[in-house]
Protein backbone atom coordinates (compact mmCIF):
# COMPACT_ATOMS: atom_id res chain seq x y z
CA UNK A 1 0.00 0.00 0.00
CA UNK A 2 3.10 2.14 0.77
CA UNK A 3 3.83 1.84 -2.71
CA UNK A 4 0.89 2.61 -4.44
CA UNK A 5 0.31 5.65 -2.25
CA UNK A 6 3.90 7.13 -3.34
CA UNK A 7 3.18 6.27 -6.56
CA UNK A 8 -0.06 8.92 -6.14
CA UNK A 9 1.65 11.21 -4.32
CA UNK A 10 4.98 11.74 -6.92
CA UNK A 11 2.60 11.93 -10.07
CA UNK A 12 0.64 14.60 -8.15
CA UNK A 13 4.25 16.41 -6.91
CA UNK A 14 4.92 16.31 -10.73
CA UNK A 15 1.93 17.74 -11.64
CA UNK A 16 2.47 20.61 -8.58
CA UNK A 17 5.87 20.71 -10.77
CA UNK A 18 4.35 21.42 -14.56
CA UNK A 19 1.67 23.91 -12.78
CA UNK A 20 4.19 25.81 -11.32
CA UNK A 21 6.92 25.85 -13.84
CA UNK A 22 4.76 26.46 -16.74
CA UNK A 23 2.39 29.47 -14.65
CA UNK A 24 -0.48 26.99 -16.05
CA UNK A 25 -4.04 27.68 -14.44
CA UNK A 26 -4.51 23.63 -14.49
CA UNK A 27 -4.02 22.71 -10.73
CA UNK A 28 -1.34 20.59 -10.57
CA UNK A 29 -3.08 17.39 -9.37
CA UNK A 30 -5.18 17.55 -11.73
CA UNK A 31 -2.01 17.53 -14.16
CA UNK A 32 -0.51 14.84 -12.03
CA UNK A 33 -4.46 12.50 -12.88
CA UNK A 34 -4.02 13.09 -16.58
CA UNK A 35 -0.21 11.61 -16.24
CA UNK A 36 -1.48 8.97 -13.99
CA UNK A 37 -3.85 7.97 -16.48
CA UNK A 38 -1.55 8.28 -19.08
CA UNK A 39 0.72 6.22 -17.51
CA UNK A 40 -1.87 3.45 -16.71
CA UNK A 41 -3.27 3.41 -20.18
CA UNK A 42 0.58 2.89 -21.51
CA UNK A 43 0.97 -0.12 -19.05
CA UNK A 44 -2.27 -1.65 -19.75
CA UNK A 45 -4.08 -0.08 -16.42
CA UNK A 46 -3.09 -0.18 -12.77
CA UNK A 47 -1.92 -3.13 -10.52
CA UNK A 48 -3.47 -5.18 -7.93
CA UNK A 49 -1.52 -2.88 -5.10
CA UNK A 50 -2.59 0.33 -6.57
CA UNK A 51 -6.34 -1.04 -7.54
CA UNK A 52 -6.78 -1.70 -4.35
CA UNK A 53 -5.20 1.61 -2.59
CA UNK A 54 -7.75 3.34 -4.56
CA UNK A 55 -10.48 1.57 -4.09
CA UNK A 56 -9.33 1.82 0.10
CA UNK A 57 -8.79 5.58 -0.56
CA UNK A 58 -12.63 5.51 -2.09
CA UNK A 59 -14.36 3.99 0.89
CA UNK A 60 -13.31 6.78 3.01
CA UNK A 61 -13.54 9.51 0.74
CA UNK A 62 -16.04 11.40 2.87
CA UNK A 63 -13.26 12.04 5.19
CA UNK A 64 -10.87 14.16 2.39
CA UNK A 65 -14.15 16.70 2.53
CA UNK A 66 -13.28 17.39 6.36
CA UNK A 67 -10.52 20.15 4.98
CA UNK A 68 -12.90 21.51 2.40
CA UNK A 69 -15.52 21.97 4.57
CA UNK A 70 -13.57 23.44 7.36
CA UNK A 71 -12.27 25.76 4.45
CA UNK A 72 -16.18 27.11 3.90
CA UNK A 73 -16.50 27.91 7.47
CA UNK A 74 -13.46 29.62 7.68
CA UNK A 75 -14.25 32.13 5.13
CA UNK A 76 -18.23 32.13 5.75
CA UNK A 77 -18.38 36.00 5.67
CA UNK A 78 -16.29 35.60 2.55
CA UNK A 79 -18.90 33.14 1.21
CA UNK A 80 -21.85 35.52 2.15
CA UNK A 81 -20.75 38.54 0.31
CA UNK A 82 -20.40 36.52 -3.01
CA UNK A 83 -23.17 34.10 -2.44
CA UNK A 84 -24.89 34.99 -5.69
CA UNK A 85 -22.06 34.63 -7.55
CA UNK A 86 -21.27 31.51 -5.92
CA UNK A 87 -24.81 30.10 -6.30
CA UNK A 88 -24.81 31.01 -10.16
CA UNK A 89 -21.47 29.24 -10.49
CA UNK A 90 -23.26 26.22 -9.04
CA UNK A 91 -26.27 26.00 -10.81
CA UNK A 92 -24.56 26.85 -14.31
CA UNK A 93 -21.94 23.95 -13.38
CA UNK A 94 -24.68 21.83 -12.52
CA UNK A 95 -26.42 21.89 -15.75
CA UNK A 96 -23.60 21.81 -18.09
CA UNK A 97 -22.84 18.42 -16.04
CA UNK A 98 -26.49 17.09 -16.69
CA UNK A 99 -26.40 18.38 -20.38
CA UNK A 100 -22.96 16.80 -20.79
CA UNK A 101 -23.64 13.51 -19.33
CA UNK A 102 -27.64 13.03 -21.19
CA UNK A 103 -25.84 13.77 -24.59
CA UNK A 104 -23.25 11.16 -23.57
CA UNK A 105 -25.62 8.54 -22.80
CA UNK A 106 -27.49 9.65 -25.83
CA UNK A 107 -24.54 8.76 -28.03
CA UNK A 108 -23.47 5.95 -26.38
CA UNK A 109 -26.65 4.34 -26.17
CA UNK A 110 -27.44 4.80 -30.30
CA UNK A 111 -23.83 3.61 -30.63
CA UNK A 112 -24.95 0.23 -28.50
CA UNK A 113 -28.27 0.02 -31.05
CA UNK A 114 -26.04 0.20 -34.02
CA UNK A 115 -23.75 -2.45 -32.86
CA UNK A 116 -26.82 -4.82 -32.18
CA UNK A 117 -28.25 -3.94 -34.95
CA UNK A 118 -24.85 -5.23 -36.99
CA UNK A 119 -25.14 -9.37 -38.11
């Protein structure tokens, strides 16, 4: 587990690394996911040890929203002077996600038809 977890941690220090470097407004774990994933895909996806890291780390993924949440009521006064543009943010987000994801299964699900369709 030691391993996997470093593994995690170095591609997300050299994602921190690109960010910073390169001034890019891409955090730099999210850098350090698309290398991850790049790196699985090359390898033919992730082993046993890190499969089941992640899947450990996803169980108790309610507990990495402690920080964020202790974040919001640190800055609550913060959050009430922008709340509308906060709530906006929010709302649009939330949309473009349902939007997104409904034309996605619409796609996918004509692509399925087509293939069943095929002799």
């Amino acid at each position: 587990m030691i391993g996997a977890i470093t593994l995690l941690l170095v591609f997300q220090l050299i994602g921190e690394v690109f960010a910073r470097t390169l001034a890019l407004p891409i955090p730099g774990p999210v850098i350090g996911m698309a290398l991850l994933f790049a790196a699985l895909v090359a390898r033919g996806g992730p082993s046993g040890e890190l499969r089941n890291t992640a899947q450990g780390l996803l169980q108790h993924l309610s507990l990495l929203f402690v920080p964020a949440g202790t974040g919001v009521m640190l800055h609550f006064q913060r959050m009430s002077d922008e709340w509308l543009a906060l709530a906006l943010s929010l709302l649009g987000s939330t949309l473009i996600t349902i939007a997104v994801t409904a034309l996605t299964l619409g796609f996918l699900s004509r692509r399925r038809d087509r293939q069943s369709d095929a002799p």
